[in-house]
Protein backbone atom coordinates (compact mmCIF):
# COMPACT_ATOMS: atom_id res chain seq x y z
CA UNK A 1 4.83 -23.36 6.33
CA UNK A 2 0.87 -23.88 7.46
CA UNK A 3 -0.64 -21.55 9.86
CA UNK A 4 -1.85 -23.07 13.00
CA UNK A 5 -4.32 -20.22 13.56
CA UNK A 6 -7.92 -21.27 13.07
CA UNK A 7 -9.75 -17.94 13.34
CA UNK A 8 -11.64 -16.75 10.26
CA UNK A 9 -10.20 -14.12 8.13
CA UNK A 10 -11.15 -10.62 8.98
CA UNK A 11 -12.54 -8.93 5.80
CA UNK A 12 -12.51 -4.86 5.86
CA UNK A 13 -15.72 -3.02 5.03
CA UNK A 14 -14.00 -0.87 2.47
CA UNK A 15 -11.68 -0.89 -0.30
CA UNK A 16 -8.01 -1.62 1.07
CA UNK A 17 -6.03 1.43 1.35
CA UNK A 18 -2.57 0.98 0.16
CA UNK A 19 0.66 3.29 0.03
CA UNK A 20 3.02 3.52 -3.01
CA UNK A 21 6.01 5.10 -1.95
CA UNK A 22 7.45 5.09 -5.29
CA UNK A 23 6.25 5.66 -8.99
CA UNK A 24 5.37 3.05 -11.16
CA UNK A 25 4.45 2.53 -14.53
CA UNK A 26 1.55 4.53 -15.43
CA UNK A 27 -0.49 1.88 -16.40
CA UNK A 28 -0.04 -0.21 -13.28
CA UNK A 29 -0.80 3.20 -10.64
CA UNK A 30 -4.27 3.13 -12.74
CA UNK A 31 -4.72 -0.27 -12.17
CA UNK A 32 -3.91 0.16 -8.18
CA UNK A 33 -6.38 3.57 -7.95
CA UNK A 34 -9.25 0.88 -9.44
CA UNK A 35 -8.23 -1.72 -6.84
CA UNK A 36 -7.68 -0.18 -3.91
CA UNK A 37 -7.81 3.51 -2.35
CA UNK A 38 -3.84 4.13 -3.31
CA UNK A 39 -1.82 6.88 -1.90
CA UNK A 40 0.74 7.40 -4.44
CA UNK A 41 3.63 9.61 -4.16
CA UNK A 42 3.58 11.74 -7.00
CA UNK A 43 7.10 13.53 -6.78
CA UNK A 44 8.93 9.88 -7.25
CA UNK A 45 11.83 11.07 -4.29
CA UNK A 46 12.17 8.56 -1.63
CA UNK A 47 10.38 8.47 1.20
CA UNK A 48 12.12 9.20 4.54
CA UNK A 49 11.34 6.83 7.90
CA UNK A 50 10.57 9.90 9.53
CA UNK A 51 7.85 10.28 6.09
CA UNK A 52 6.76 6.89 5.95
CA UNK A 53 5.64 5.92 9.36
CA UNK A 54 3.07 8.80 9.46
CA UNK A 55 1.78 7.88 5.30
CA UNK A 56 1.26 4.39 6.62
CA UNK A 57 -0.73 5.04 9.51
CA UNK A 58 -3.82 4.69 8.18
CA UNK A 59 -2.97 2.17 5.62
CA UNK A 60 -4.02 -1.11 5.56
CA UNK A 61 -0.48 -2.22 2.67
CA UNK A 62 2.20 -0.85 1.67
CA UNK A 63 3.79 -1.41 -2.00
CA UNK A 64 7.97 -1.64 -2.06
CA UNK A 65 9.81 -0.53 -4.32
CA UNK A 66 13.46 -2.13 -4.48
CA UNK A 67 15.38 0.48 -6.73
């Protein structure tokens, strides 16, 4: 499907701030902290809704987890 929308891309005037809600493999958390500005949840439980809508706030992604 093509997108009709003809506006210009807006670009962010920092490094993307994503939320991992989950734990990954160590070597691809690294990679996302030298990407972006990555909240990671370091205690691995799942998140609540009640949890995630307030750690997403001021995030620009969000990286799922489908366990």
């Amino acid at each position: 499907m093509e997108s009709t929308d003809t506006r210009p891309a807006k670009r962010l005037e920092r490094t993307p701030r994503v939320f991992v809600p989950r734990h990954l493999m160590p070597s691809v958390e690294q990679r996302m902290i030298e990407l972006f500005d990555a909240r990671l949840n370091t205690s691995d439980v799942p998140v609540t809704r009640s949890q995630l809508c307030p750690a997403m706030h001021d995030c620009d992604g969000i990286v799922p987890l489908v366990t």
